[in-house]
N, C-alpha and C. Protein backbone atom coordinates (compact mmCIF):
# COMPACT_ATOMS: atom_id res chain seq x y z
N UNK A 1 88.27 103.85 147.47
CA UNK A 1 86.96 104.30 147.86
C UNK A 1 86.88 105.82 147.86
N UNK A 2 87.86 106.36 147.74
CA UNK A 2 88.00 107.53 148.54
C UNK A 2 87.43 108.57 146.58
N UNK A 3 88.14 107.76 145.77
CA UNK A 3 87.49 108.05 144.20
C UNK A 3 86.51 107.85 144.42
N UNK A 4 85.75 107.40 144.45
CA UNK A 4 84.58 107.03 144.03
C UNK A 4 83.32 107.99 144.83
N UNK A 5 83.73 108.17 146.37
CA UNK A 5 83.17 109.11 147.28
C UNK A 5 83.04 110.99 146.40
N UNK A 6 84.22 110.70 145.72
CA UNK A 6 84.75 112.72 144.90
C UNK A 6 84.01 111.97 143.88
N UNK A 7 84.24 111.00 143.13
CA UNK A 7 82.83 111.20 142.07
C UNK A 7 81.72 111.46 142.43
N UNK A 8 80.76 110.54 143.15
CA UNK A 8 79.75 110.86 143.60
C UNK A 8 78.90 112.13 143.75
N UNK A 9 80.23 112.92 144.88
CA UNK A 9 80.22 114.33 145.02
C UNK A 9 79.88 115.43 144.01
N UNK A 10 81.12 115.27 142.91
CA UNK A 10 81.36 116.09 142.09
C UNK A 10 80.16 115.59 141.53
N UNK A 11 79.32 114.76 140.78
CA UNK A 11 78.80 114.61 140.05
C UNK A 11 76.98 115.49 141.21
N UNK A 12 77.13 115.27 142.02
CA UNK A 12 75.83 116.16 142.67
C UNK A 12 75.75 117.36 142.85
N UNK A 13 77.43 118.43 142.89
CA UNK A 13 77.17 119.50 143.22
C UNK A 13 77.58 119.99 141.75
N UNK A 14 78.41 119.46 140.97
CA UNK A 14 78.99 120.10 139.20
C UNK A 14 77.23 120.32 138.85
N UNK A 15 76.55 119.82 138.95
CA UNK A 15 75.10 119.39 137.98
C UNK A 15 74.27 120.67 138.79
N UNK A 16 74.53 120.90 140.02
CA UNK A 16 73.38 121.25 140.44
C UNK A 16 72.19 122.60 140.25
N UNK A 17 73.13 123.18 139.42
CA UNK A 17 72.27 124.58 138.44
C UNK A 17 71.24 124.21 137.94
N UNK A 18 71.49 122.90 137.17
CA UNK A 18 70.68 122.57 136.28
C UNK A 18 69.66 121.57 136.61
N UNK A 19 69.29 121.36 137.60
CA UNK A 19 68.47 120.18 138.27
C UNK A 19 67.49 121.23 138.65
N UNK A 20 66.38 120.02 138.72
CA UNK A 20 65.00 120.63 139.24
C UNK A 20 64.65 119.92 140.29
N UNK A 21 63.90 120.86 141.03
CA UNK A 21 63.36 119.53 142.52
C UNK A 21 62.15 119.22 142.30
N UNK A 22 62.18 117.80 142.46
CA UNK A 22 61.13 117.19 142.23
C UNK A 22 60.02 117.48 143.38
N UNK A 23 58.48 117.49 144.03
CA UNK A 23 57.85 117.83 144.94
C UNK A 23 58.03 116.48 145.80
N UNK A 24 57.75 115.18 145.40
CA UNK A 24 57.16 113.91 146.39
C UNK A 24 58.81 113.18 146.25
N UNK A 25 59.10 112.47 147.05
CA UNK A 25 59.76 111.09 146.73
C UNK A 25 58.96 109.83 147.07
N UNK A 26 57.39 110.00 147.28
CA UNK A 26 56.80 109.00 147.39
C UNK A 26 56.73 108.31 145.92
N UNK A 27 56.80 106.94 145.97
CA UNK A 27 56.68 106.30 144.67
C UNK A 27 57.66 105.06 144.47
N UNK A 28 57.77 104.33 143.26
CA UNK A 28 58.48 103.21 143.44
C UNK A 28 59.85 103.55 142.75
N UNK A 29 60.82 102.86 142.93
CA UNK A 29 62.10 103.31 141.86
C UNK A 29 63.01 101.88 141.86
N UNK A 30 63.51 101.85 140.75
CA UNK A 30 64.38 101.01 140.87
C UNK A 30 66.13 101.11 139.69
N UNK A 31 66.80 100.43 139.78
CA UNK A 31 67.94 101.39 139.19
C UNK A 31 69.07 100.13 139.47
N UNK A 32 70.22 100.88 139.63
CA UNK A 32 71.64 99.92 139.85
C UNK A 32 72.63 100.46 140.56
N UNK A 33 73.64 99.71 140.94
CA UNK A 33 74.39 100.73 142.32
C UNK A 33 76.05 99.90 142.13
N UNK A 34 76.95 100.47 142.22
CA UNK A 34 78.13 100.02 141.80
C UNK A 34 79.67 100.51 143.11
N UNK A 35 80.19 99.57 143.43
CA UNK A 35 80.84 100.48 144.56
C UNK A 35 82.16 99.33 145.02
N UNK A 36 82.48 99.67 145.97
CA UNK A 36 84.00 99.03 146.59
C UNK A 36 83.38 98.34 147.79
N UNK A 37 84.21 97.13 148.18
CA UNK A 37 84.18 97.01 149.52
C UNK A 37 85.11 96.47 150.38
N UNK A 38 85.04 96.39 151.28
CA UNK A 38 86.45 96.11 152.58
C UNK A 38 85.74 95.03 153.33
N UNK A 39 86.46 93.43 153.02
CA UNK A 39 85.62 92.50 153.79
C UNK A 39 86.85 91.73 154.53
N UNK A 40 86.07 91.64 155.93
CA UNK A 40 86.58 91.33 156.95
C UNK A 40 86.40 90.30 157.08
N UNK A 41 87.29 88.49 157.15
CA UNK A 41 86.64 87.56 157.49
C UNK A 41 87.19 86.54 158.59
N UNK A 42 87.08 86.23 159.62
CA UNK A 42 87.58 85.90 160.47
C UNK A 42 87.20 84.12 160.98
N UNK A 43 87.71 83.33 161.24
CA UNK A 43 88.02 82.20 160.84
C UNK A 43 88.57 81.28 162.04
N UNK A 44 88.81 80.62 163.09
CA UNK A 44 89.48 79.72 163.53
C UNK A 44 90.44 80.64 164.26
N UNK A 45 90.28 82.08 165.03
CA UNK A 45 91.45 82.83 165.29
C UNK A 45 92.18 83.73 164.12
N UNK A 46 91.66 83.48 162.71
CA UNK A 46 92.76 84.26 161.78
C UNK A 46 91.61 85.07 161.44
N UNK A 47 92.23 86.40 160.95
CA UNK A 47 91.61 86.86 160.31
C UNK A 47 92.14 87.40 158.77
N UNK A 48 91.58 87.62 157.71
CA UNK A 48 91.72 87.33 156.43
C UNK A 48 91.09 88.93 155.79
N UNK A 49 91.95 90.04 155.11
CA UNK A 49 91.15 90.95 154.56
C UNK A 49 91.28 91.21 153.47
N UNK A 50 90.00 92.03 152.39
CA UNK A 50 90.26 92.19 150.87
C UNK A 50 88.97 93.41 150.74
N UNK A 51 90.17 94.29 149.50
CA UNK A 51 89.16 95.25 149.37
C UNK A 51 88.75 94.49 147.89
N UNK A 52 87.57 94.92 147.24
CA UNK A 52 86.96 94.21 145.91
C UNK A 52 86.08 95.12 145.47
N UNK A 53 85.29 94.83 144.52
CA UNK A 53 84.11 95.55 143.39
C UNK A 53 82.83 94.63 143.98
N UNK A 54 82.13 95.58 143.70
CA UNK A 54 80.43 94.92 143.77
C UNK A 54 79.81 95.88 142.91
N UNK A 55 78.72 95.19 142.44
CA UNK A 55 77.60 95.92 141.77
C UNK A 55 75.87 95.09 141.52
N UNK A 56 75.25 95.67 141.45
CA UNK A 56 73.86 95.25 141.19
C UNK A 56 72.63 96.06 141.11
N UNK A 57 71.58 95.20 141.57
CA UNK A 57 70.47 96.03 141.13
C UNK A 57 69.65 96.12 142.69
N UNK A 58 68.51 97.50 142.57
CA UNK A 58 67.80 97.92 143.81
C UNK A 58 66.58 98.30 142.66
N UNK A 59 66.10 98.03 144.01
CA UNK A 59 64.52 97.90 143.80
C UNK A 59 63.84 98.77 145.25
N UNK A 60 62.50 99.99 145.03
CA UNK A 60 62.00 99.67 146.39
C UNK A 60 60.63 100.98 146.36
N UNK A 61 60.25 101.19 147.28
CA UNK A 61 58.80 102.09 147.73
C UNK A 61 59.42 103.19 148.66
N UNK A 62 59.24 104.68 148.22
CA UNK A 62 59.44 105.22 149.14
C UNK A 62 57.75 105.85 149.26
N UNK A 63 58.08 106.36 150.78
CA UNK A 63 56.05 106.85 150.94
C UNK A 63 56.56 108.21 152.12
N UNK A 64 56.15 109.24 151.71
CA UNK A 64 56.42 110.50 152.83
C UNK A 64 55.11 110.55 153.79
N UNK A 65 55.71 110.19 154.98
CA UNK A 65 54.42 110.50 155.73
C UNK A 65 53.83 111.79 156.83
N UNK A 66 54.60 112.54 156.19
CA UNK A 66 54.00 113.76 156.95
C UNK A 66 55.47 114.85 157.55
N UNK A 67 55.40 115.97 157.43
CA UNK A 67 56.88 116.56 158.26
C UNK A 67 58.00 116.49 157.77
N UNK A 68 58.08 115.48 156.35
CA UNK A 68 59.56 115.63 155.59
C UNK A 68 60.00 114.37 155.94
N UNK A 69 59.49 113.93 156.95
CA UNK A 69 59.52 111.96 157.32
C UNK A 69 59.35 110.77 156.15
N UNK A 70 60.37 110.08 155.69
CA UNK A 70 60.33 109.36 154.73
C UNK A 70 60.69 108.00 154.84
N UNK A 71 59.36 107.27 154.89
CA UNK A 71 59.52 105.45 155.17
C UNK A 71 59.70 104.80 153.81
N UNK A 72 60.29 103.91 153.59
CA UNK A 72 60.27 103.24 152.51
C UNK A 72 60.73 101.90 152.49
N UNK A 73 60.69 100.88 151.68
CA UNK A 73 61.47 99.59 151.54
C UNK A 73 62.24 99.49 150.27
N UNK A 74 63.45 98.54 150.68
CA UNK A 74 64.38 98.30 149.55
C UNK A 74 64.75 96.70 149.99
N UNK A 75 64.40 96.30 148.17
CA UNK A 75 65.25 94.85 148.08
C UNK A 75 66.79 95.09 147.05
N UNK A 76 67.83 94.88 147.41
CA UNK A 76 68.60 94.75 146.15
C UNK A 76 69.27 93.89 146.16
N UNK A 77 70.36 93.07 145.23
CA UNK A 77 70.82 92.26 144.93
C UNK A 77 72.52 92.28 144.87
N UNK A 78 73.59 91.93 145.26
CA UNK A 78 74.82 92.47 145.07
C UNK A 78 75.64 91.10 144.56
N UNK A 79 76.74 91.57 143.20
CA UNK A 79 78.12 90.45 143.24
C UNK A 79 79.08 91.03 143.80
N UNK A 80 79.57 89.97 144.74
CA UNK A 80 80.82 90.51 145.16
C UNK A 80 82.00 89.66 144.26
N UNK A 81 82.95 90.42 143.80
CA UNK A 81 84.33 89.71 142.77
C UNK A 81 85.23 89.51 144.21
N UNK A 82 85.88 88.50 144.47
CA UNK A 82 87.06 88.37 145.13
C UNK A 82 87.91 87.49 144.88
N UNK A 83 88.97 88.10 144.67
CA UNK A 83 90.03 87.12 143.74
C UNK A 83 91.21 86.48 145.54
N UNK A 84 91.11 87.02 146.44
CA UNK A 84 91.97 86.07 147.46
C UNK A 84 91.48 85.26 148.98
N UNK A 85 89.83 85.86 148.77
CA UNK A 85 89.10 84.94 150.11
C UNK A 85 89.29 83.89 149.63
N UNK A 86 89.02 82.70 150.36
CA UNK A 86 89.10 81.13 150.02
C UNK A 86 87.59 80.74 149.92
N UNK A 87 86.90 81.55 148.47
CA UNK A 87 85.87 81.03 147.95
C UNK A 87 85.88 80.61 146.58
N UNK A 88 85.35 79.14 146.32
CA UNK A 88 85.26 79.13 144.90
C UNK A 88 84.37 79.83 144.04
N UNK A 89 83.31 80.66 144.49
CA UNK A 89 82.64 81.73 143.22
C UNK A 89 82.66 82.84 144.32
N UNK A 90 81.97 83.92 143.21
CA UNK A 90 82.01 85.30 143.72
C UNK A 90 80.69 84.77 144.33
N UNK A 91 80.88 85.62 145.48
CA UNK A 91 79.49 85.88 146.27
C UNK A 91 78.21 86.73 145.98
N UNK A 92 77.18 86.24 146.31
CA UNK A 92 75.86 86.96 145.74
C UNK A 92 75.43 87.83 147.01
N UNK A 93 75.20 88.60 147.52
CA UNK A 93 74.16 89.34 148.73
C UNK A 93 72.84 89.51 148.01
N UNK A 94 71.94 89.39 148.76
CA UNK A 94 70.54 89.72 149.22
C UNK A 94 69.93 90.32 150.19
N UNK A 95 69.30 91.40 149.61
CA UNK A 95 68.77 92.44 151.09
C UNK A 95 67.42 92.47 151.06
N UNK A 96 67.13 93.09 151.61
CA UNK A 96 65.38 93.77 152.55
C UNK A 96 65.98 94.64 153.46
N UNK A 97 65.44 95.68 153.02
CA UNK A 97 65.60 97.08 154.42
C UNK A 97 64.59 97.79 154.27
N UNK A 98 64.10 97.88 155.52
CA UNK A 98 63.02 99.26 155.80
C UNK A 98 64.46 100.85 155.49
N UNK A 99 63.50 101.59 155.53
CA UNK A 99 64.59 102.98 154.89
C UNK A 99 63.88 103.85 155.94
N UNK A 100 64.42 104.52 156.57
CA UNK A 100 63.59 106.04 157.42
C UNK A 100 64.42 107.00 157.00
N UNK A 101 63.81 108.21 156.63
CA UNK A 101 64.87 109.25 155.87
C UNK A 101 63.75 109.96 156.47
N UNK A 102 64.53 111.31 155.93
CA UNK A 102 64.27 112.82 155.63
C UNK A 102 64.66 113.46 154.43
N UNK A 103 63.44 114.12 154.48
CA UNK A 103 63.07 114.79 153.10
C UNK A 103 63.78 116.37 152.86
N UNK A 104 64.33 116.74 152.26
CA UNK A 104 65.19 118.02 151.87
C UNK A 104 64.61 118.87 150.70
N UNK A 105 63.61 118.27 150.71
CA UNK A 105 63.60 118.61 148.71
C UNK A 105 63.96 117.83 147.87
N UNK A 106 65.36 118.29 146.94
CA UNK A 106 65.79 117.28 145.97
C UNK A 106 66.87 116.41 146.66
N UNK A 107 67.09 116.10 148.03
CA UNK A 107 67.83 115.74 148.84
C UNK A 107 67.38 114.66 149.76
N UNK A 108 67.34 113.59 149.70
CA UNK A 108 66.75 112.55 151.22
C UNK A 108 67.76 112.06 151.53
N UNK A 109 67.95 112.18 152.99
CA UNK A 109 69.01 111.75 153.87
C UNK A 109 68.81 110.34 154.55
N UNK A 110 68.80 109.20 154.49
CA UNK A 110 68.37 107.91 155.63
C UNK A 110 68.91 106.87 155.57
N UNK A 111 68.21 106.28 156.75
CA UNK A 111 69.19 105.13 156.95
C UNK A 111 68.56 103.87 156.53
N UNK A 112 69.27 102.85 156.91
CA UNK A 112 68.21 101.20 156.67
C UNK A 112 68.76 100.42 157.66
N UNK A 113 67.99 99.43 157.93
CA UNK A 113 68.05 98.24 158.70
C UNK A 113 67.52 96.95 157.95
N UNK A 114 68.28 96.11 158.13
CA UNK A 114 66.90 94.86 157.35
C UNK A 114 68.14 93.45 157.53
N UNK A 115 67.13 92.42 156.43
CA UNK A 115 68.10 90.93 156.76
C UNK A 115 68.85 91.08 155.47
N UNK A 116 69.77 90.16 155.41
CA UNK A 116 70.33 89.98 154.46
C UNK A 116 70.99 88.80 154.43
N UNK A 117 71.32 88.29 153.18
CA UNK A 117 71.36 86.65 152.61
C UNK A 117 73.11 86.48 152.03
N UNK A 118 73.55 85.86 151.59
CA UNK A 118 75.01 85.39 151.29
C UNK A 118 75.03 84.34 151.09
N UNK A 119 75.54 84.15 149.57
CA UNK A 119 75.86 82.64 149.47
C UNK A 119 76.87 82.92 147.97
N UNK A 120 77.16 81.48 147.50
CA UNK A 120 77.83 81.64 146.71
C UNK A 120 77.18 80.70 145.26
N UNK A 121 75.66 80.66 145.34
CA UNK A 121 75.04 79.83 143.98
C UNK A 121 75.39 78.49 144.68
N UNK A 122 76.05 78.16 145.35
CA UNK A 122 75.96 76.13 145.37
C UNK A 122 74.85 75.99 146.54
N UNK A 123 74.06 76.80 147.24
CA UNK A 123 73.19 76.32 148.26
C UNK A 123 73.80 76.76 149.33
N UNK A 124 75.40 76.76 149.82
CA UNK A 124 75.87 77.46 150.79
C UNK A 124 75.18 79.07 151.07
N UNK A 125 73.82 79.11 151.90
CA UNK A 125 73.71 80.60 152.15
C UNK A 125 73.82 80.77 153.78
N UNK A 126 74.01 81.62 154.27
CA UNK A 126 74.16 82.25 155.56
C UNK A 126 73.15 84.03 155.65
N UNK A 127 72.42 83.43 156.81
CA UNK A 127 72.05 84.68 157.17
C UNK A 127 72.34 85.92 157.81
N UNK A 128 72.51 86.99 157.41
CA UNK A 128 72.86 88.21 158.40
C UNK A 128 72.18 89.58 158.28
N UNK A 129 72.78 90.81 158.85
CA UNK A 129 71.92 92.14 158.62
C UNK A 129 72.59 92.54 157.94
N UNK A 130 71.74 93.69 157.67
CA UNK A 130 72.72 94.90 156.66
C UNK A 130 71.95 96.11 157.62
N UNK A 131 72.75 97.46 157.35
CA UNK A 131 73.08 98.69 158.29
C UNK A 131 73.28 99.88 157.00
N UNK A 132 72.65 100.32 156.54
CA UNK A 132 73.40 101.88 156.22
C UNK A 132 72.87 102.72 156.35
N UNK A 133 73.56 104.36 155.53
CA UNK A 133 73.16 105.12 155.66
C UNK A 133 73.58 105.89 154.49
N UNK A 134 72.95 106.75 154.13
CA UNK A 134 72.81 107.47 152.55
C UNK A 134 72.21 108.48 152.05
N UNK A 135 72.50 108.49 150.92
CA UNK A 135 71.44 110.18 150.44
C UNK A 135 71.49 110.24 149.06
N UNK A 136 70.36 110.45 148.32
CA UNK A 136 69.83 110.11 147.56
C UNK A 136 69.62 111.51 146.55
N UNK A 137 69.82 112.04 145.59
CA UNK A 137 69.84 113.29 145.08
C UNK A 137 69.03 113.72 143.92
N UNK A 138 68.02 114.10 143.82
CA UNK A 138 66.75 114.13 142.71
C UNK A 138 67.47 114.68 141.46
N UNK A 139 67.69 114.06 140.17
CA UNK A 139 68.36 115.03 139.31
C UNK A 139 66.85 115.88 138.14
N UNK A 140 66.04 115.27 138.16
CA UNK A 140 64.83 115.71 137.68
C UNK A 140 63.56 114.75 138.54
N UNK A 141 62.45 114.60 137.53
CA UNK A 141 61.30 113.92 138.25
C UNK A 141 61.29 112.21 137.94
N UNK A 142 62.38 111.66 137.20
CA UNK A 142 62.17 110.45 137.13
C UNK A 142 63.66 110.01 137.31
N UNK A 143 64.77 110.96 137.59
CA UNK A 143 66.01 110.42 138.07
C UNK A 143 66.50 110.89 138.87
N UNK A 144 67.35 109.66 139.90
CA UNK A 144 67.78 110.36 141.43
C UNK A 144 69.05 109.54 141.52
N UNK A 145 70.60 110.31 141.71
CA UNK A 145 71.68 109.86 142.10
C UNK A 145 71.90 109.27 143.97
N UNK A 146 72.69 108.79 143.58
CA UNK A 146 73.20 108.99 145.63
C UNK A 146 74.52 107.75 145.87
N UNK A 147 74.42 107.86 146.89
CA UNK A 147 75.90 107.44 147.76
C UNK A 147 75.39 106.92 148.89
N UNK A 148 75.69 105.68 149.61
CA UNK A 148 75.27 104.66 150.79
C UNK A 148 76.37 103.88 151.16
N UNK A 149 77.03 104.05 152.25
CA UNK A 149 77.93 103.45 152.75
C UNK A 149 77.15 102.19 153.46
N UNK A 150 77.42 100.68 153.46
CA UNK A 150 76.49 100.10 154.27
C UNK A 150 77.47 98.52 154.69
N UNK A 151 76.75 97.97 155.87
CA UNK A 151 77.36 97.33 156.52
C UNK A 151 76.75 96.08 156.50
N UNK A 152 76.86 94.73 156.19
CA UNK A 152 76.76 93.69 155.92
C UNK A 152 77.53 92.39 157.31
N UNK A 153 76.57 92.43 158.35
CA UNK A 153 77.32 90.83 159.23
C UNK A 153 76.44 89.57 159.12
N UNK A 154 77.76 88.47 159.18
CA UNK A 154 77.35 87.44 159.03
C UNK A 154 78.03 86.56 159.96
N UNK A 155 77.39 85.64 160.78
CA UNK A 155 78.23 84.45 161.71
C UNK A 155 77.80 83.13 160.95
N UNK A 156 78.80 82.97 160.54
CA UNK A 156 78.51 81.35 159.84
C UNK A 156 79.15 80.84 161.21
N UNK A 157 79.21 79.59 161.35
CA UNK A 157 79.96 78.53 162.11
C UNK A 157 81.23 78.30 162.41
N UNK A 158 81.44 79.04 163.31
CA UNK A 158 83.35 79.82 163.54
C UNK A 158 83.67 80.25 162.73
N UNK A 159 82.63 81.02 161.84
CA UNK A 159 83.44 82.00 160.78
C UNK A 159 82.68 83.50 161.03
N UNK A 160 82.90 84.42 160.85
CA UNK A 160 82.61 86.09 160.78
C UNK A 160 83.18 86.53 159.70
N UNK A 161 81.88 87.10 159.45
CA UNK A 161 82.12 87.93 158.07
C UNK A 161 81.81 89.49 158.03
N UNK A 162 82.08 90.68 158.16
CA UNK A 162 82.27 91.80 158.14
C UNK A 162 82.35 92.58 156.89
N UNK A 163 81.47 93.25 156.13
CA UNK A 163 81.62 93.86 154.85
C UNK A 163 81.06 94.96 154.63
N UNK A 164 81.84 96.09 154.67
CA UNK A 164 81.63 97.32 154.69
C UNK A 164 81.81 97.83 153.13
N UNK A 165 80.67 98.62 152.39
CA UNK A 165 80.95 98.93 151.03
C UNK A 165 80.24 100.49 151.11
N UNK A 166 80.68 101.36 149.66
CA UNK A 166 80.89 102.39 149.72
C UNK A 166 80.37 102.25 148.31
N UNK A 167 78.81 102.35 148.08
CA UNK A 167 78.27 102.18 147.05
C UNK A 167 77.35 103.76 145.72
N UNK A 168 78.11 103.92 144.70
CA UNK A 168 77.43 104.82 143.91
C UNK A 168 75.58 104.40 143.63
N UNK A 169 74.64 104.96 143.56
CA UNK A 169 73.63 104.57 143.19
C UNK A 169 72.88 105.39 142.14
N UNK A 170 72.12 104.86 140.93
CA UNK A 170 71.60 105.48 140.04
C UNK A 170 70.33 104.49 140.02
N UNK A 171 68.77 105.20 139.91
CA UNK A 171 67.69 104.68 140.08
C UNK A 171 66.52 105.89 139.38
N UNK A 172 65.60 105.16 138.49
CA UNK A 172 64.48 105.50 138.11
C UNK A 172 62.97 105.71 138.85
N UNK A 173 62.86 107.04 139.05
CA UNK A 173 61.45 106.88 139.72
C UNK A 173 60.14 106.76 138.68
N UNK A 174 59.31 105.81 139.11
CA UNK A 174 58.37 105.72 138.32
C UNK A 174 56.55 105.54 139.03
């Protein structure tokens, strides 16, 4: 994770001569987001851990409402690959988050709250939240990088699930 955090980086401040700031981040965007994660799953007294890959797609509305205050919504979609939990397919996530940020310029800082879904395609889904927090980096007027660490719980039926990921994001404003 700790790569992927210095990419991120490097890739927002190497660029940043050459970027323009965009005026609004009000508007819709949508894009794809690729990252690591550390899932915690706990079981009957045991607990079970694995770091893995995820990636997918985001979707969402941001709207500035006054003061640099920035509300917005996001749906996105995630696979998780895990080759040693005791699941027979990779897992799918599903989100909804409200977003509250702040506005910087070519910079929005915020967080999310919302539900989120888990299953694995056979009908097995379980409900839980998701938690992050992030920042989002204007590279002109229709493209914006960023980085969102975010937190994923789930209580299935004597089971806990814990999944913390450390996600790159690339998205189109339109």
């Amino acid at each position: 994770m700790q790569n992927l955090a210095g990419l991120v980086l490097f890739l927002m401040f190497a660029t940043a001569p050459a970027l323009s700031s965009a005026d609004t981040w009000t508007g819709f965007y949508a894009g794809g987001q690729i990252g690591r994660t550390d899932t915690e799953l706990t079981y009957f007294g045991r607990t079970m851990t694995e770091e893995s890959d995820t990636y997918g797609l985001l979707a969402g509305y941001n709207r500035i409402i006054g003061h640099g205050i920035v509300l917005g919504a996001e749906l996105n979609v995630d696979r998780l690959n895990y080759a040693q939990m005791p699941f027979e397919h990779d897992l799918m996530a599903r989100r909804i988050k409200a977003r509250l940020g702040y506005d910087l310029g070519s910079v929005i800082l915020y967080g999310t709250y919302g539900y989120s879904e888990i299953g694995d395609g056979t009908g097995n889904n379980e409900d839980g939240t998701a938690v992050s927090l992030g920042l989002d980096y204007r590279v002109n007027d229709v493209l914006s990088i960023g980085a969102e660490w975010l937190r994923d719980s789930y209580d299935f039926k004597g089971l806990d699930m814990e999944i913390s990921s450390l996600r790159m994001r690339l998205a189109f404003q339109f």
